[in-house]
Protein backbone atom coordinates (compact mmCIF):
# COMPACT_ATOMS: atom_id res chain seq x y z
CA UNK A 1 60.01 -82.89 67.87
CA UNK A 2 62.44 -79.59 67.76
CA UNK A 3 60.53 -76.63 66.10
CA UNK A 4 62.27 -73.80 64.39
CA UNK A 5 60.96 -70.53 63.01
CA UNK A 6 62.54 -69.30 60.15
CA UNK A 7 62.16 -65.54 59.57
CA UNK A 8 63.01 -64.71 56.01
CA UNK A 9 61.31 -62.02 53.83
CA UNK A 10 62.29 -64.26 50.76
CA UNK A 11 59.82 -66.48 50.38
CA UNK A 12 62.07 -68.84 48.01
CA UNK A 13 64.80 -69.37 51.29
CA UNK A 14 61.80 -69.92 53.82
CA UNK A 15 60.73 -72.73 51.74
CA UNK A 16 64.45 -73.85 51.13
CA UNK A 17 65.24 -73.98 54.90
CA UNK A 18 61.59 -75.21 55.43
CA UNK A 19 61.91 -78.33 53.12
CA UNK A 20 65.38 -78.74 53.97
CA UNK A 21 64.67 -78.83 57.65
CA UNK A 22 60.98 -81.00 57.78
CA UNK A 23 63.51 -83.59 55.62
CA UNK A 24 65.63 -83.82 58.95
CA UNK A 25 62.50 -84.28 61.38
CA UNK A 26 61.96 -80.94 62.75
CA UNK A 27 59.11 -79.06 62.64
CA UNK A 28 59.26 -75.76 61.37
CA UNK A 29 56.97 -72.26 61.54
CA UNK A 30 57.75 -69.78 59.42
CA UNK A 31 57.51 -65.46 59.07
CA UNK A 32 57.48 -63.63 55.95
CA UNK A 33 58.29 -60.58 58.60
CA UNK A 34 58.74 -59.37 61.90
CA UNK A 35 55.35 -57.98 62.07
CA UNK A 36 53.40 -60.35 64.67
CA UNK A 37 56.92 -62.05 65.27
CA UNK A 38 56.58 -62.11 68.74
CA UNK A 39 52.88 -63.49 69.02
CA UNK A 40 54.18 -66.50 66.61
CA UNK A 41 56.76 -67.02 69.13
CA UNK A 42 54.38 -67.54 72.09
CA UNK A 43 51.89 -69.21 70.01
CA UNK A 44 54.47 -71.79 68.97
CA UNK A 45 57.44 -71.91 71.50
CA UNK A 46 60.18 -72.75 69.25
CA UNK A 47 63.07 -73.94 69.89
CA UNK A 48 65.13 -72.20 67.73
CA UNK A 49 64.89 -68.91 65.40
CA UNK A 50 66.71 -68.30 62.12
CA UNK A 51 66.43 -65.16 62.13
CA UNK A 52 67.44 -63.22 58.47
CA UNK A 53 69.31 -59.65 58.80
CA UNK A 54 67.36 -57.69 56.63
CA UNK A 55 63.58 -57.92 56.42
CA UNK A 56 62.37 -54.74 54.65
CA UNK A 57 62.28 -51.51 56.71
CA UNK A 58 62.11 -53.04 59.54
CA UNK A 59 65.06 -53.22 62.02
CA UNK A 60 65.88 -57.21 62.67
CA UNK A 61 68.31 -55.61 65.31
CA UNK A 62 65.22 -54.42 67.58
CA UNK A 63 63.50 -57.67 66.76
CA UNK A 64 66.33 -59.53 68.36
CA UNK A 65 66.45 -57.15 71.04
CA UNK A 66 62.73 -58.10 71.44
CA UNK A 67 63.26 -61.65 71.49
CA UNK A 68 65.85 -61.25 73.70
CA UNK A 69 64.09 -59.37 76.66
CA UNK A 70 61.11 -62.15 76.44
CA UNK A 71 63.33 -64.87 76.55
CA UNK A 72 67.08 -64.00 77.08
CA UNK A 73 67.72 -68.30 76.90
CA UNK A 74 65.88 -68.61 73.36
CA UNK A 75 68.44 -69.76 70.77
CA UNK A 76 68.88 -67.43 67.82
CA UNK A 77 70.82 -67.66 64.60
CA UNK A 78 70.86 -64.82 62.43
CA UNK A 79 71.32 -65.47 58.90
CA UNK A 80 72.75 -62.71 56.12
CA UNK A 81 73.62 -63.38 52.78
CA UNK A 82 76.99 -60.80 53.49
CA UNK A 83 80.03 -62.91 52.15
CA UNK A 84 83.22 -61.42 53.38
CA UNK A 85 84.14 -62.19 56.57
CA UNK A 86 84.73 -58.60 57.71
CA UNK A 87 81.35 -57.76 57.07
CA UNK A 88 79.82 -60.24 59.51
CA UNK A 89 82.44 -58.85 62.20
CA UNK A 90 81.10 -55.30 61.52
CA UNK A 91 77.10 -56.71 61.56
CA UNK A 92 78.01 -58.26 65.13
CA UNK A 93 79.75 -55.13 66.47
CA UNK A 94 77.13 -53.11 65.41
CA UNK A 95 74.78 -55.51 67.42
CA UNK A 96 76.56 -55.64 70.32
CA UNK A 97 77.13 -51.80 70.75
CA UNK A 98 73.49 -50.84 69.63
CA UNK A 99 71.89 -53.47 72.28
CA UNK A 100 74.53 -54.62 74.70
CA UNK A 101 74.15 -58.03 73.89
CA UNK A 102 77.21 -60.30 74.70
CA UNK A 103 78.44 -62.03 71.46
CA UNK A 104 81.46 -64.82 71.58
CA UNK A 105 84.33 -63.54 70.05
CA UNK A 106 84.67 -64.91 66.44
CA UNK A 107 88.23 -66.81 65.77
């Protein structure tokens, strides 16, 4: 069975994805916050991370950066609740300027 971790501050969208996602046979683990992020990721090995833009004070950027240097292959999808389109492009420049990260170019 696929596990995900879901990493949302709100704890109404962790259970959203969390029911949404045990309905389609995966397991799932989730984080009110980053804090201890990184143990529940060895502890649990997921497969995949939702990982929400804004948690608090905390900077999600670093976390990724975090994940990233432990395990540059682990699949993460940050989610935002940003609408326009333009915004997103901004969020993923910023990323990829403040930790070098190579992102696909969006069409």
């Amino acid at each position: 069975m696929n596990k995900i971790l879901i990493a949302n501050a709100d704890s109404v969208m962790r259970l959203l994805y969390q029911e949404e996602l045990t309905l389609e046979g995966y397991g799932v683990i989730t984080a009110g916050d980053c804090e201890g992020l990184m143990e529940t990721i060895a502890q649990h090995s997921p497969d995949l991370i939702i990982l929400y833009i804004k948690m608090g004070a905390v900077n999600v950027l670093n976390t990724l950066q975090e994940i990233r240097n432990a395990s540059y292959d682990m699949p993460v999808i940050l989610s935002t609740g940003y609408q326009p389109s333009t915004t997103i492009q901004n969020i993923l420049q910023l990323i990829e300027k403040s930790h070098e990260i190579w992102l696909p170019e969006l069409d």
